[in-house]
Protein backbone atom coordinates (compact mmCIF):
# COMPACT_ATOMS: atom_id res chain seq x y z
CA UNK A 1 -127.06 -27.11 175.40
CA UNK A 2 -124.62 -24.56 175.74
CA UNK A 3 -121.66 -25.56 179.06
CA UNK A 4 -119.68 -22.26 179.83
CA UNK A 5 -116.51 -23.30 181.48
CA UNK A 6 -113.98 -20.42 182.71
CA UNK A 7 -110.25 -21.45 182.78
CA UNK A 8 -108.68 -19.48 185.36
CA UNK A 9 -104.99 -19.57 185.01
CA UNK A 10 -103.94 -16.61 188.17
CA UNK A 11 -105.49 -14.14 190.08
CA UNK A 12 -105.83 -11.43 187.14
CA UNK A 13 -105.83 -8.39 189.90
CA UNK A 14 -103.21 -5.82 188.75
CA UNK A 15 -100.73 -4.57 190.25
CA UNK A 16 -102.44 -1.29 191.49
CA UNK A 17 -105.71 -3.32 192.56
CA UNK A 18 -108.02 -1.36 190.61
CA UNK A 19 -109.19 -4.25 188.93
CA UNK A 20 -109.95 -5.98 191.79
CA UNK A 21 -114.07 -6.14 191.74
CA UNK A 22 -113.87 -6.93 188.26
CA UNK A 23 -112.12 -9.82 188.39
CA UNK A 24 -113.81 -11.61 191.29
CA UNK A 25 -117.50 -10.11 189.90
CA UNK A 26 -116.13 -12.39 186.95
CA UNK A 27 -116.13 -15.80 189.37
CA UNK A 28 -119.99 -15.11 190.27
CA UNK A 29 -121.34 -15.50 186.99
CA UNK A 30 -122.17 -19.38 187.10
CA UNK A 31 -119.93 -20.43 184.69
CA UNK A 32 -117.78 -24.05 185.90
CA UNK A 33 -114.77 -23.22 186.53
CA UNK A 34 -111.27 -24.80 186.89
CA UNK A 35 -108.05 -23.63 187.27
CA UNK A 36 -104.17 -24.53 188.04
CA UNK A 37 -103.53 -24.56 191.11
CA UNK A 38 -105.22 -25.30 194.87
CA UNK A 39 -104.35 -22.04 196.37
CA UNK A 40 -106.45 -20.57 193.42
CA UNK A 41 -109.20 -22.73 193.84
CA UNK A 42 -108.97 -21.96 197.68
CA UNK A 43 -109.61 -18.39 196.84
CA UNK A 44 -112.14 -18.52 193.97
CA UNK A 45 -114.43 -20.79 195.51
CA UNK A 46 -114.41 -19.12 198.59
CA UNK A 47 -115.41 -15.47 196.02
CA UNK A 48 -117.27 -17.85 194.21
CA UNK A 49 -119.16 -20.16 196.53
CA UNK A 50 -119.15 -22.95 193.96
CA UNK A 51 -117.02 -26.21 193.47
CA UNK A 52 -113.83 -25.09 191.58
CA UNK A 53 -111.91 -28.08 189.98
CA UNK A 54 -107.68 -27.93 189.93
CA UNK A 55 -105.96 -29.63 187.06
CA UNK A 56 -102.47 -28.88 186.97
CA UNK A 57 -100.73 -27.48 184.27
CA UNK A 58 -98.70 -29.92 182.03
CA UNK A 59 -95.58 -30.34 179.74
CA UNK A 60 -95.71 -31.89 176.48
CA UNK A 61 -93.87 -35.44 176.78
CA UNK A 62 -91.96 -34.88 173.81
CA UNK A 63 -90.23 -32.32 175.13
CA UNK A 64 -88.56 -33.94 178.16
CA UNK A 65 -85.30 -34.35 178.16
CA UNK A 66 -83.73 -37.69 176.60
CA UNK A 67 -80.36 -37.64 176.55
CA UNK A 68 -77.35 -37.22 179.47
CA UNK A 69 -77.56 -34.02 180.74
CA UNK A 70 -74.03 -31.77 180.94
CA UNK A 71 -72.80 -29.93 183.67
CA UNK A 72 -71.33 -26.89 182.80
CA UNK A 73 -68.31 -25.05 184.49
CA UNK A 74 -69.04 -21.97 184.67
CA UNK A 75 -72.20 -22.34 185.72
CA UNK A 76 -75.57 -21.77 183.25
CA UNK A 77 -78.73 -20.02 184.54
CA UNK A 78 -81.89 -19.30 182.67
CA UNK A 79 -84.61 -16.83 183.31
CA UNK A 80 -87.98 -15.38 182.45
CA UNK A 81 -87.39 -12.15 181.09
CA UNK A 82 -90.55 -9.93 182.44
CA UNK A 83 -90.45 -6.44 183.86
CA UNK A 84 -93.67 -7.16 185.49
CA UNK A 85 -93.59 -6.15 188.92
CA UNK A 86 -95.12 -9.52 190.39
CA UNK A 87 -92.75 -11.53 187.97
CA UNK A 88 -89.67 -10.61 190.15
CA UNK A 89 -87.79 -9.02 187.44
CA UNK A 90 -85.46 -6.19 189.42
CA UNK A 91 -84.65 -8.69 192.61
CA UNK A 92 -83.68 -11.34 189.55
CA UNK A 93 -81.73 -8.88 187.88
CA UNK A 94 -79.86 -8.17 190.64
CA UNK A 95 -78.60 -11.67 191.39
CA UNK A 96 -77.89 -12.26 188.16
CA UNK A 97 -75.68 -9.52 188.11
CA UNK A 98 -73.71 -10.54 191.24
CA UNK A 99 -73.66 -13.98 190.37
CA UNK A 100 -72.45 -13.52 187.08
CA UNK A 101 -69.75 -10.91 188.93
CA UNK A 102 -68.53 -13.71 191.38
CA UNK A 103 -68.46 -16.88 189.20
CA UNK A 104 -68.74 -15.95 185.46
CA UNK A 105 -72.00 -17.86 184.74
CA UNK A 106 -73.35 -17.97 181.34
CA UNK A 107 -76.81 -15.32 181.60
CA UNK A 108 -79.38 -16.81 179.48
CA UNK A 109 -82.72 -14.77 179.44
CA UNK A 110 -85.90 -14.99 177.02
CA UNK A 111 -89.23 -13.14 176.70
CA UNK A 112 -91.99 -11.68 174.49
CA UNK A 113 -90.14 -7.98 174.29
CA UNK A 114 -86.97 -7.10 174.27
CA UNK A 115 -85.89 -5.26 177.83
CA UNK A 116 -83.54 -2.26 177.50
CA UNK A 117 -80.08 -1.72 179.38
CA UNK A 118 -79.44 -5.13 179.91
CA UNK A 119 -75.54 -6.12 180.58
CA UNK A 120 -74.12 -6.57 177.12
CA UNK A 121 -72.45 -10.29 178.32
CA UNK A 122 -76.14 -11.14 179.20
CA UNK A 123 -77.84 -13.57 175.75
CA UNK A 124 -81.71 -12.41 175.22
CA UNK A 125 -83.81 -14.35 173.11
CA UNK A 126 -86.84 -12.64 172.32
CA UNK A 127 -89.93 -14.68 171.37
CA UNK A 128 -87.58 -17.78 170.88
CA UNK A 129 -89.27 -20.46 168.77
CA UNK A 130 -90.38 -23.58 170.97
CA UNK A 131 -87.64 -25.46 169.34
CA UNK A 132 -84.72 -23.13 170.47
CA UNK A 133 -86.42 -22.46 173.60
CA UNK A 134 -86.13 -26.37 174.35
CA UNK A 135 -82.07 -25.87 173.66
CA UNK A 136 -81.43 -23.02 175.89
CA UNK A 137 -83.28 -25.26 178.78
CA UNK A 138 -80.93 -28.15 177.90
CA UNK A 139 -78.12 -25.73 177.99
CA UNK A 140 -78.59 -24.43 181.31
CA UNK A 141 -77.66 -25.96 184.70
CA UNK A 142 -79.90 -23.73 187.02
CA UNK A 143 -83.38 -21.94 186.43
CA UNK A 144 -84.17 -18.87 188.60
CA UNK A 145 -87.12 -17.99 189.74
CA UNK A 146 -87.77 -14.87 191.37
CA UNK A 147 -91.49 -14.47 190.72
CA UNK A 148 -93.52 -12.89 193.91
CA UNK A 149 -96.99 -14.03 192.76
CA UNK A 150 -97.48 -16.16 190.25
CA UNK A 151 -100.55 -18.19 189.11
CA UNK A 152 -98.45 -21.61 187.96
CA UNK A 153 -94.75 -20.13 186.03
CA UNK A 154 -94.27 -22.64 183.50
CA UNK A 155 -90.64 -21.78 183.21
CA UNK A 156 -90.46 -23.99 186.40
CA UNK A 157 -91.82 -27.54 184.85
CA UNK A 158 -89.99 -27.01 181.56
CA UNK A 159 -86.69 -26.27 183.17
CA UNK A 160 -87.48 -28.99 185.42
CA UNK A 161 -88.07 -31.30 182.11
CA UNK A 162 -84.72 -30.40 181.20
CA UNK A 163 -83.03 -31.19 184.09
CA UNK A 164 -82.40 -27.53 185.36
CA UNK A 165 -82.45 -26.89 189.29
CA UNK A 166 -84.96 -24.77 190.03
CA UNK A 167 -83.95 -22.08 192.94
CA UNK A 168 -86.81 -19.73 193.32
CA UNK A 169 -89.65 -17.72 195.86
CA UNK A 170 -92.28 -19.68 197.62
CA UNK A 171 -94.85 -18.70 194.81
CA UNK A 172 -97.20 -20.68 191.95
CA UNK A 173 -95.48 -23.90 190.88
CA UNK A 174 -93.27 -23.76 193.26
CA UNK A 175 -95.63 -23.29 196.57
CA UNK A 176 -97.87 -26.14 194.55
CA UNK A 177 -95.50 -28.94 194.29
CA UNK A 178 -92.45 -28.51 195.28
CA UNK A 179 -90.26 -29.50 198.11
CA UNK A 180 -87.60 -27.18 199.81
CA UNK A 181 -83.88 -28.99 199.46
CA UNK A 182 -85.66 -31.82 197.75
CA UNK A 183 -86.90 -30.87 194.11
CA UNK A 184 -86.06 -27.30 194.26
CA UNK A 185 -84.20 -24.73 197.15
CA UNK A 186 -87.35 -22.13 198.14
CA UNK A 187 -86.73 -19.07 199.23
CA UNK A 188 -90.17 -18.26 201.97
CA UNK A 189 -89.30 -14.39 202.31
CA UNK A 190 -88.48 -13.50 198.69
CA UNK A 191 -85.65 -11.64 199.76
CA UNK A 192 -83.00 -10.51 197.69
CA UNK A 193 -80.54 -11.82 200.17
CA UNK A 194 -82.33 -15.03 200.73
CA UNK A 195 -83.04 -16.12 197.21
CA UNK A 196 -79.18 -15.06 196.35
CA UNK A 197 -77.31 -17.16 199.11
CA UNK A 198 -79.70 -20.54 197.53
CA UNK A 199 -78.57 -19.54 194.29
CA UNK A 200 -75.03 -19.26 194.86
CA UNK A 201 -75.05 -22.71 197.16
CA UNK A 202 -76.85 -24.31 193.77
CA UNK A 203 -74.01 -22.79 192.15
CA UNK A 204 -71.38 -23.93 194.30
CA UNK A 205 -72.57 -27.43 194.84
CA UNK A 206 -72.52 -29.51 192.49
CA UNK A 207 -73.94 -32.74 194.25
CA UNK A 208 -76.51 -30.33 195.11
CA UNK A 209 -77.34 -29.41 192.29
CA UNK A 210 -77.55 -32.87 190.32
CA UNK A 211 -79.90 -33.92 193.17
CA UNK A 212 -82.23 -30.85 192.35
CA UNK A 213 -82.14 -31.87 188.69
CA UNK A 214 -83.14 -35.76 188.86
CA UNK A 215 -85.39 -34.79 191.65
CA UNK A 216 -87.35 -31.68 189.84
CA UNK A 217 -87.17 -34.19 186.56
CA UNK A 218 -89.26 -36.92 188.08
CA UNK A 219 -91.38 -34.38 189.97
CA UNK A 220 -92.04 -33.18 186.15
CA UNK A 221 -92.97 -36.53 184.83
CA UNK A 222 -95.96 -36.73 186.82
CA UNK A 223 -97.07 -33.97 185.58
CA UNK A 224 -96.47 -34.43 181.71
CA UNK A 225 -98.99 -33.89 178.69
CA UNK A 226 -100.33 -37.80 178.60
CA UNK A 227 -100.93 -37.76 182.54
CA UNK A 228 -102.84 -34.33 183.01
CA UNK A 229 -104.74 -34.44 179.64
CA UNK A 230 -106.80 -37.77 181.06
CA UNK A 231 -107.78 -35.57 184.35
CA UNK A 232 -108.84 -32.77 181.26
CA UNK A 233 -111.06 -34.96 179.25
CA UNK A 234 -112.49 -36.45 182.49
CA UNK A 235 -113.18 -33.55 183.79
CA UNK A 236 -115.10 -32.05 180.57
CA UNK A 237 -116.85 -35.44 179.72
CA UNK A 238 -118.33 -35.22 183.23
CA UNK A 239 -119.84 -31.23 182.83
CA UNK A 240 -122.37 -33.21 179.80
CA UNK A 241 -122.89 -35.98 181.69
């Protein structure tokens, strides 16, 4: 007997909305589904009108973190490079810019294509190989994340994993787990101004931001490879029970 499961990773509706039926005609069809996150299995059961079970996305444990992590003066920041309109990518730009301007951080950004026009003292690493990926996490001090809607944002846990603090908007990973001036500093509006002024206190506090970074990293740990994969193979051993 055949099981169709549907892995439902965000709320594929794009950014114009014409997709819209589509997509939740797609949660009707019977299949079990999971997905990533509660608020998405708020909304697709309630499209849906069937059980919808939430297993959080994971980091591989290998690829925490072992060694002291360095502070760096000037400051590091990595970021998703995505023009996507949901992804954040002008309001992101934008503080980068200024807080590159005010306190000469090092720009690190990374993505599948290369963007055009970017500030020449900004590093782009396109399609980065999971090895040099890990590096550029271990070499930055703060992760931005200026997302608007986001199913999960993995950047968030692997920074995390590193030891990055994570300033972003009140979106994905982020709304799911996080905890405002505890693991991460959220900005609820997803203002320019808002998500700026958390990013340049981050910046200029650095007891701040070592708390962020051993708080996010044990937030991460529960949420490694060897935890969530159990919850994975319980959860498909029990759809041919």
């Amino acid at each position: 007997m055949w099981y169709q499961t549907y892995f439902i990773q965000g709320y594929e509706v794009n950014d114009e909305g014409t997709n819209k039926i589509e997509v939740e005609d797609s949660y009707k069809l019977g299949m079990n589904m999971f997905t990533i996150a509660n608020w998405l299995e708020e909304l697709v059961s309630s499209v849906s009108e069937q059980k919808v079970k939430v297993i959080h996305n994971w980091t591989r444990d290998e690829e925490f973190i072992r060694e002291e992590k360095q502070i760096n003066n000037p400051r590091s920041i990595i970021m998703l490079g995505n023009t996507a309109l949901h992804k954040g990518w002008s309001l992101g730009l934008e503080i980068l810019k200024k807080a590159q301007e005010k306190y000469n951080c090092r720009i690190i950004l990374y993505g599948v294509r290369q963007i055009p026009d970017l500030p020449k003292s900004f590093e782009f690493y396109q399609q980065p190989k999971r090895e040099l990926l890990m590096k550029l996490y271990n070499e930055a001090d703060i992760c931005l994340f200026p997302s608007i809607r986001e199913g999960w944002g993995l950047i968030v846990t692997e920074a995390m994993a590193h030891k990055c603090a994570v300033v972003g908007n009140n979106t994905g990973v982020v709304l799911e787990l996080c905890k405002d001036e505890e693991t991460a500093l959220i900005s609820k509006s997803k203002s320019v101004e808002d998500l700026e002024n958390k990013l340049f206190r981050v910046i200029e506090d650095e007891r701040l931001m070592k708390k962020l970074q051993d708080n996010g990293y044990e937030l991460a740990k529960k949420y490694s490879f060897s935890n969530q994969s159990k919850i994975f193979e319980e959860y498909l051993l029990s759809l041919v029970e």
